[in-house]
ModelCIF file with pLDDT and N, C-alpha, C, O atoms, coordinates in Angstrom:
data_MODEL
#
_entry.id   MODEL 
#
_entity.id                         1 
_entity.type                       polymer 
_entity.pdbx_number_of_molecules   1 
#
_entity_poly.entity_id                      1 
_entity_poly.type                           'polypeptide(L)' 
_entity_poly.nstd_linkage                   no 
_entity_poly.nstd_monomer                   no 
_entity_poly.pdbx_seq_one_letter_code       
;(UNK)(UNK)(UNK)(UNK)(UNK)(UNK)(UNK)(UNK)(UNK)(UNK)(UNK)(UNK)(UNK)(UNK)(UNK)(UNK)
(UNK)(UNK)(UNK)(UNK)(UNK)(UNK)(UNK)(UNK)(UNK)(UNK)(UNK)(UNK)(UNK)(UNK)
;
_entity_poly.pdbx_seq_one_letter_code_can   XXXXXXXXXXXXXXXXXXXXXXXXXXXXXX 
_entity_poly.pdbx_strand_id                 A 
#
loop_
_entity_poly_seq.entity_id 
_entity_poly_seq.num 
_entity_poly_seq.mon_id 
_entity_poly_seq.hetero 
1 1  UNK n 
1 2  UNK n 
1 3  UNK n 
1 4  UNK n 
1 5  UNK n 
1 6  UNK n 
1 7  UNK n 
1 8  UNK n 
1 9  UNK n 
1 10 UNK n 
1 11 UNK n 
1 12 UNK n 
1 13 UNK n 
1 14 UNK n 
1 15 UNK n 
1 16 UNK n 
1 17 UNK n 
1 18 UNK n 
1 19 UNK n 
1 20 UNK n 
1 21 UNK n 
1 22 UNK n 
1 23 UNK n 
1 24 UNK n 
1 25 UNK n 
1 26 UNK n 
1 27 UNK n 
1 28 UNK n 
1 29 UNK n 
1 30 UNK n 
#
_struct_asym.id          A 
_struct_asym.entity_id   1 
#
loop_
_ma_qa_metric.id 
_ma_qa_metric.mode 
_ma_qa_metric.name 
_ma_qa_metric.software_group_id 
_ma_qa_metric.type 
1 global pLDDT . pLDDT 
2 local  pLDDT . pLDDT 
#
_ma_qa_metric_global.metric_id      1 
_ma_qa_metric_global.metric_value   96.63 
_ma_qa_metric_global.model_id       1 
_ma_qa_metric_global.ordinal_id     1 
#
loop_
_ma_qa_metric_local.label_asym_id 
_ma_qa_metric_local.label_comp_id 
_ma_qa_metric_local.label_seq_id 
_ma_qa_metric_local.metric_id 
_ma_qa_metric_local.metric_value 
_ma_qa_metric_local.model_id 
_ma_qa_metric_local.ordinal_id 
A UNK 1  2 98.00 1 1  
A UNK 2  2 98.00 1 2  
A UNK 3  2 97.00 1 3  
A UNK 4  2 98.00 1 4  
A UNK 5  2 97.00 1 5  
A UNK 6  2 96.00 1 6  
A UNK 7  2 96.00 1 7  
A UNK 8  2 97.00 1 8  
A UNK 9  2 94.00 1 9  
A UNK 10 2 94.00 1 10 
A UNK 11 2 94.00 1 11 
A UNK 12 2 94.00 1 12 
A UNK 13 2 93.00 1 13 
A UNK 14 2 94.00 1 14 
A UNK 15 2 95.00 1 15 
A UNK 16 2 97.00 1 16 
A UNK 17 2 97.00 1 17 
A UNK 18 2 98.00 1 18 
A UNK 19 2 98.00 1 19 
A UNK 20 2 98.00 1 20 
A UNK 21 2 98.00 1 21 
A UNK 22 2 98.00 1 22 
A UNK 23 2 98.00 1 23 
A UNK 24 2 97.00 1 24 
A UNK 25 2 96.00 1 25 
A UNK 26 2 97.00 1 26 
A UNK 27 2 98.00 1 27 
A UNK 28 2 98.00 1 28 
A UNK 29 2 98.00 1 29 
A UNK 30 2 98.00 1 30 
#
loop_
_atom_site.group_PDB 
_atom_site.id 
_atom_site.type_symbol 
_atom_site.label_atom_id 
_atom_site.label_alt_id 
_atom_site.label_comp_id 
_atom_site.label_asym_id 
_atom_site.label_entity_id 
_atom_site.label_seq_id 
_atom_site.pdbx_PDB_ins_code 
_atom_site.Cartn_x 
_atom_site.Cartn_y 
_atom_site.Cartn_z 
_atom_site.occupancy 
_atom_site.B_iso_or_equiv 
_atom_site.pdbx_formal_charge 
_atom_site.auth_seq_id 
_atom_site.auth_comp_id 
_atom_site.auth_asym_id 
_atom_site.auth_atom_id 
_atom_site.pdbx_PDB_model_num 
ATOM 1   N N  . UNK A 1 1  ? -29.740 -11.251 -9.711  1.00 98.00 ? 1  UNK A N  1 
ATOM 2   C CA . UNK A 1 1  ? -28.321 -11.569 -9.928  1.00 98.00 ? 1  UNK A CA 1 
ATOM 3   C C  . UNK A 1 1  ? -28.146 -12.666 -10.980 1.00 98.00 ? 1  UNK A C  1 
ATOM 4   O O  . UNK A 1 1  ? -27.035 -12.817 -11.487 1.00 98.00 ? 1  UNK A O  1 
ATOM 5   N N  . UNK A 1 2  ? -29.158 -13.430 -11.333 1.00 98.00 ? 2  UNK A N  1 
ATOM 6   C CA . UNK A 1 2  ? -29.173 -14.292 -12.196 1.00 98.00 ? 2  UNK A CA 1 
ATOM 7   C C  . UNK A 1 2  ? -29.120 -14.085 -13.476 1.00 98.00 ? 2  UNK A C  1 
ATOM 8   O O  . UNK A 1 2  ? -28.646 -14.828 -14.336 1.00 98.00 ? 2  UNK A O  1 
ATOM 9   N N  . UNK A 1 3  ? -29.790 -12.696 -13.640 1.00 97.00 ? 3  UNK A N  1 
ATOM 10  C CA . UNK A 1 3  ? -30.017 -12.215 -14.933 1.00 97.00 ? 3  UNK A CA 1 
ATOM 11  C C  . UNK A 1 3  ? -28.603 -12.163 -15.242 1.00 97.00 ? 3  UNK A C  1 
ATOM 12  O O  . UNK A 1 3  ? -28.275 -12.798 -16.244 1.00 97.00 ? 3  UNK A O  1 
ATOM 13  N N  . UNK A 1 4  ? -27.670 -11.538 -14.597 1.00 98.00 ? 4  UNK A N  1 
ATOM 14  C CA . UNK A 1 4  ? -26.298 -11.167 -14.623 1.00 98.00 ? 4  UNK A CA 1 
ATOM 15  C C  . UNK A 1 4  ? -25.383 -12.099 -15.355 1.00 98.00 ? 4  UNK A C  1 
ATOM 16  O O  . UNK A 1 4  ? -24.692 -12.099 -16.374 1.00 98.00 ? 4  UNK A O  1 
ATOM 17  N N  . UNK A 1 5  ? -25.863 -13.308 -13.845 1.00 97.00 ? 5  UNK A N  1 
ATOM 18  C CA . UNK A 1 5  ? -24.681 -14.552 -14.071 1.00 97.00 ? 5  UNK A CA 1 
ATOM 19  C C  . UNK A 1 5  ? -24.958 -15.299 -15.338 1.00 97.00 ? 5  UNK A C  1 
ATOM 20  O O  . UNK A 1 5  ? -23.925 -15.931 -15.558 1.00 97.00 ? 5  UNK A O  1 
ATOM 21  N N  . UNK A 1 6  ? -25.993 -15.594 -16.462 1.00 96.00 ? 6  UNK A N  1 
ATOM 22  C CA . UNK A 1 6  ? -26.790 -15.633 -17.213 1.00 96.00 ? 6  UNK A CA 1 
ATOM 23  C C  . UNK A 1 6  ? -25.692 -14.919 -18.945 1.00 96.00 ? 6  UNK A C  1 
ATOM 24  O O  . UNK A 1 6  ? -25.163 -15.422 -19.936 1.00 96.00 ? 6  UNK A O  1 
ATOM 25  N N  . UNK A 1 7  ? -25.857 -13.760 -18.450 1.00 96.00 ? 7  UNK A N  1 
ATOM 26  C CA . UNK A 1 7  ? -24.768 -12.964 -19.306 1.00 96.00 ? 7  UNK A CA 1 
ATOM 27  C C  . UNK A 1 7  ? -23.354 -13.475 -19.089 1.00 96.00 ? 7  UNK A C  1 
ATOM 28  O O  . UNK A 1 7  ? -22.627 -13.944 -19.965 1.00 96.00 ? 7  UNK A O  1 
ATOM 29  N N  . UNK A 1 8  ? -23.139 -13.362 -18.146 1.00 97.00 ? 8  UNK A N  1 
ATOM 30  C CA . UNK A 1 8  ? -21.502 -13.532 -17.963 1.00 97.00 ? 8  UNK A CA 1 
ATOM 31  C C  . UNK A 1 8  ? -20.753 -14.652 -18.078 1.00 97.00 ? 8  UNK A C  1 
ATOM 32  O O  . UNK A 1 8  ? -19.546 -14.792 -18.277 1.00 97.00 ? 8  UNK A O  1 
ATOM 33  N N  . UNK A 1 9  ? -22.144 -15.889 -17.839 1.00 94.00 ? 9  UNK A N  1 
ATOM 34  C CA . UNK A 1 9  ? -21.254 -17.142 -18.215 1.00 94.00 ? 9  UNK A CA 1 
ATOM 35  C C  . UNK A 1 9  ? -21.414 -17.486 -19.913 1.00 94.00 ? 9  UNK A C  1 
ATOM 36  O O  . UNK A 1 9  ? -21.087 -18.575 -20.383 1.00 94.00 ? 9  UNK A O  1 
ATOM 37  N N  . UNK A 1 10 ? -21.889 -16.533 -20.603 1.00 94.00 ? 10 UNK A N  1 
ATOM 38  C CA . UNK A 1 10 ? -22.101 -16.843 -22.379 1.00 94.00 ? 10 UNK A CA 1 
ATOM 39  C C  . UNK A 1 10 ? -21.614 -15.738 -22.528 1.00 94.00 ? 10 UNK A C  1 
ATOM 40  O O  . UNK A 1 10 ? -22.299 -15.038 -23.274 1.00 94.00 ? 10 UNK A O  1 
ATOM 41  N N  . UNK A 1 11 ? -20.399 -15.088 -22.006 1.00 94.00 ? 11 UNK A N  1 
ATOM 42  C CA . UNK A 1 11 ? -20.175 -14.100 -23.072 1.00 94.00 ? 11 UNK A CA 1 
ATOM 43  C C  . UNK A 1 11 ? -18.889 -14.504 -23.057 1.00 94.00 ? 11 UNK A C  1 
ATOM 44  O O  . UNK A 1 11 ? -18.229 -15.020 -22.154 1.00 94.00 ? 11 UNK A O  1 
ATOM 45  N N  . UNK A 1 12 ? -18.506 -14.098 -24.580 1.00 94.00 ? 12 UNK A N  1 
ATOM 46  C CA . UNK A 1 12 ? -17.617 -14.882 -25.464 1.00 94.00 ? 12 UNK A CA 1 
ATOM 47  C C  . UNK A 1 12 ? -16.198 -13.562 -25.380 1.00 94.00 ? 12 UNK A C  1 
ATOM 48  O O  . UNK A 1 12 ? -15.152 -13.684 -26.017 1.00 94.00 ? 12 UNK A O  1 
ATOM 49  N N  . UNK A 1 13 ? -16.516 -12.374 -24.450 1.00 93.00 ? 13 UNK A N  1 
ATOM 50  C CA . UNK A 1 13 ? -15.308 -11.027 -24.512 1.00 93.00 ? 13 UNK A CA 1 
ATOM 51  C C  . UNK A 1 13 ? -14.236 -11.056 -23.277 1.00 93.00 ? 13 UNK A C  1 
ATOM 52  O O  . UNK A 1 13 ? -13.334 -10.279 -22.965 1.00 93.00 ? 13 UNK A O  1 
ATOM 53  N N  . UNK A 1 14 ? -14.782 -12.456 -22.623 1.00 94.00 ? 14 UNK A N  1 
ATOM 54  C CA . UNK A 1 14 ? -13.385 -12.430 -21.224 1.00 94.00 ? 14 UNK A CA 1 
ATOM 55  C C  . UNK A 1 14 ? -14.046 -13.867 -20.375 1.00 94.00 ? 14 UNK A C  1 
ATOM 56  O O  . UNK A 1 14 ? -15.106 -14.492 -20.404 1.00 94.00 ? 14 UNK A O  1 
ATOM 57  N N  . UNK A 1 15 ? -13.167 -13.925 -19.875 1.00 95.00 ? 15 UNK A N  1 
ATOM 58  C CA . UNK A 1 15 ? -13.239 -15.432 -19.297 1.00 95.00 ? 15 UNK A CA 1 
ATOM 59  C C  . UNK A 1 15 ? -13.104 -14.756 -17.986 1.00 95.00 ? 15 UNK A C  1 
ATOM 60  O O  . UNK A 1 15 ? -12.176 -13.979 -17.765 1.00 95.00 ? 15 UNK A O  1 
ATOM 61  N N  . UNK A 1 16 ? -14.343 -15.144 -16.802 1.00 97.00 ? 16 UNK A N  1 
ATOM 62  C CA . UNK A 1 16 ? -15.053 -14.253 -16.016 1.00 97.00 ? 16 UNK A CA 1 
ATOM 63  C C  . UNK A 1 16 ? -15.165 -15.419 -14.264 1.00 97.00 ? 16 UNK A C  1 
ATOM 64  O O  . UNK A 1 16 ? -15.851 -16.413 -14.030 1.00 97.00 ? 16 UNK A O  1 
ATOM 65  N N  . UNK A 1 17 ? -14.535 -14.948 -13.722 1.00 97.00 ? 17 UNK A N  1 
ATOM 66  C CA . UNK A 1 17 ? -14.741 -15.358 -12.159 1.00 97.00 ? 17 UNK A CA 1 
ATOM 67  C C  . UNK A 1 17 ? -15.809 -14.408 -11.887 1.00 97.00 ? 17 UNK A C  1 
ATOM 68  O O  . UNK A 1 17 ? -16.095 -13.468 -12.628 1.00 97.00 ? 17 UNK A O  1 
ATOM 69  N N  . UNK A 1 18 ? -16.376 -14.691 -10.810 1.00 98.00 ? 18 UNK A N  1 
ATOM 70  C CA . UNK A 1 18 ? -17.793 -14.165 -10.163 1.00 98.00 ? 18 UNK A CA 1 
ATOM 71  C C  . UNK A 1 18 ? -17.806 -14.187 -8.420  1.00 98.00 ? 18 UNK A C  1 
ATOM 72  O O  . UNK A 1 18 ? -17.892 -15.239 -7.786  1.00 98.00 ? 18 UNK A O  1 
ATOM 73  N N  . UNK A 1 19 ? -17.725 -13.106 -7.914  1.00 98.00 ? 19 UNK A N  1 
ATOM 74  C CA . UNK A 1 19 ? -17.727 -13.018 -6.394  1.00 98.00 ? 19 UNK A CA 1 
ATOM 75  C C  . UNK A 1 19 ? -19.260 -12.152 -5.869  1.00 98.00 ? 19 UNK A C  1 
ATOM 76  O O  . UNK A 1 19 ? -19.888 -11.420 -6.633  1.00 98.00 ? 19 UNK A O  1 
ATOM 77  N N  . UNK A 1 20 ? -19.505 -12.322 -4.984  1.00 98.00 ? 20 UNK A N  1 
ATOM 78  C CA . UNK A 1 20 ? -20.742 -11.494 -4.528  1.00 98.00 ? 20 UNK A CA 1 
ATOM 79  C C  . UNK A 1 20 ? -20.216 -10.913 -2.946  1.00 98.00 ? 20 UNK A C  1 
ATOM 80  O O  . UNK A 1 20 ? -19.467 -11.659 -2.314  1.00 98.00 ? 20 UNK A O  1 
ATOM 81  N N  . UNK A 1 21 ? -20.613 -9.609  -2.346  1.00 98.00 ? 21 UNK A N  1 
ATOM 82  C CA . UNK A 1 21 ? -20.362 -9.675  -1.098  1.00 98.00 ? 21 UNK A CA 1 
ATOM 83  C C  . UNK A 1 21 ? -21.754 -8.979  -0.291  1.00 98.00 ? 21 UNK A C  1 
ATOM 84  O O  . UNK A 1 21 ? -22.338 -7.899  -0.372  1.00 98.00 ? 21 UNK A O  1 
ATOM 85  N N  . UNK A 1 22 ? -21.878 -9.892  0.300   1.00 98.00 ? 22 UNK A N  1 
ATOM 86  C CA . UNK A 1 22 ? -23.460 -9.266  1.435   1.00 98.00 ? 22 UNK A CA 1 
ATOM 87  C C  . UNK A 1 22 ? -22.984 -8.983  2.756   1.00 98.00 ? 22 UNK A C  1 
ATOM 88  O O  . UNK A 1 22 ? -21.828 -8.935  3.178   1.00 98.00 ? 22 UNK A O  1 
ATOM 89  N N  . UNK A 1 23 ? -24.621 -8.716  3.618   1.00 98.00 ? 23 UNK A N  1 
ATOM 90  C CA . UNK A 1 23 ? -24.301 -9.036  4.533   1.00 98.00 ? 23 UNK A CA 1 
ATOM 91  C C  . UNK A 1 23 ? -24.568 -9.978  5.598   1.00 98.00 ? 23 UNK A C  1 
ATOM 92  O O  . UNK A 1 23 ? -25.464 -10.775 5.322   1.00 98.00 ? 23 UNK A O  1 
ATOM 93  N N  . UNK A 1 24 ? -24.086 -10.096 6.637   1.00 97.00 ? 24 UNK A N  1 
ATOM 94  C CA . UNK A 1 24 ? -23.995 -11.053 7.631   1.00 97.00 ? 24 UNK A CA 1 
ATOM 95  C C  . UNK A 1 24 ? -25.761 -11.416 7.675   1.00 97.00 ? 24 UNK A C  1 
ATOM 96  O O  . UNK A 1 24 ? -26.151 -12.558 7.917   1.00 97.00 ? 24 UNK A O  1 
ATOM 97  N N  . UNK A 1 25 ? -26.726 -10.255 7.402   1.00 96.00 ? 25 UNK A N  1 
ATOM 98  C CA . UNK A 1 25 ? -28.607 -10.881 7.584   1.00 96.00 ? 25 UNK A CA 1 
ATOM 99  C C  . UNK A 1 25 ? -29.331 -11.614 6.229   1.00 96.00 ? 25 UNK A C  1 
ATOM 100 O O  . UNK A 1 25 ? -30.398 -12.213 6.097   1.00 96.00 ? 25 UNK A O  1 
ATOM 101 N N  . UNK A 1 26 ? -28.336 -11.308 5.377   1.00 97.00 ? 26 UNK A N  1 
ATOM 102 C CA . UNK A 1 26 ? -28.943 -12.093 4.167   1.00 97.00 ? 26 UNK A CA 1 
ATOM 103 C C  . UNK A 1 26 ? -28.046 -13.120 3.583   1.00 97.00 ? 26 UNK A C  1 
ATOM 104 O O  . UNK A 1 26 ? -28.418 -13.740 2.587   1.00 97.00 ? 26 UNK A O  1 
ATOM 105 N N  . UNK A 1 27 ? -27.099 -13.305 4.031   1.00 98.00 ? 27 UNK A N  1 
ATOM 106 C CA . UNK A 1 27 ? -25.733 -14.520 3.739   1.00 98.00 ? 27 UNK A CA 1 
ATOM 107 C C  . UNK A 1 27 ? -26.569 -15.556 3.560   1.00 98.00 ? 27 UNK A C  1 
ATOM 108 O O  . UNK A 1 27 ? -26.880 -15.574 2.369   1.00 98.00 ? 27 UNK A O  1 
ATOM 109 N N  . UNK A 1 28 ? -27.072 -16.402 4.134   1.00 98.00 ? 28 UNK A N  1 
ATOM 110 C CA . UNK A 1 28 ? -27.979 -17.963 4.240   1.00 98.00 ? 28 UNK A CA 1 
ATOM 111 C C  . UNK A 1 28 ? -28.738 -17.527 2.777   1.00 98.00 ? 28 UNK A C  1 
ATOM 112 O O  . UNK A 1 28 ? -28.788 -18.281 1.805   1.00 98.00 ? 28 UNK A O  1 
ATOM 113 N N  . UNK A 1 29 ? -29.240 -16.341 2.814   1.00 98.00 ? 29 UNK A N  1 
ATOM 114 C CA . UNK A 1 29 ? -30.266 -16.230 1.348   1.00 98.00 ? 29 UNK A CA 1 
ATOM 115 C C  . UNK A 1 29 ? -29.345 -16.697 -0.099  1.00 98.00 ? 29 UNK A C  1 
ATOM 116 O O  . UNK A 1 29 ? -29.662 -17.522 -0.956  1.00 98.00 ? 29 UNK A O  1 
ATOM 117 N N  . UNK A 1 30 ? -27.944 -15.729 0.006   1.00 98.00 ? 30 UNK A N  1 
ATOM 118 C CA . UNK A 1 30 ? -27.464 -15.945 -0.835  1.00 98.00 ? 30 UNK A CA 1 
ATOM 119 C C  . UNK A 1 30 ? -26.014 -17.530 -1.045  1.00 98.00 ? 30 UNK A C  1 
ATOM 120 O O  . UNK A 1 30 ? -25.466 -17.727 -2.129  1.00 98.00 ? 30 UNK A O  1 
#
């Protein structure tokens, strides 16, 4: 997901909020 957020916070084509949705067994991970 990093690779992602990586892109999205340097790209210069939209000014970009970021949400993720998991679930309830990997929440603490993320």
């Amino acid at each position: 997901i990093s690779h992602w957020q990586r892109l999205l916070t340097s790209s210069s084509a939209a000014d970009v909020d970021s949400f993720v949705i998991c679930n309830q067994a990997n929440y603490p991970q993320f």
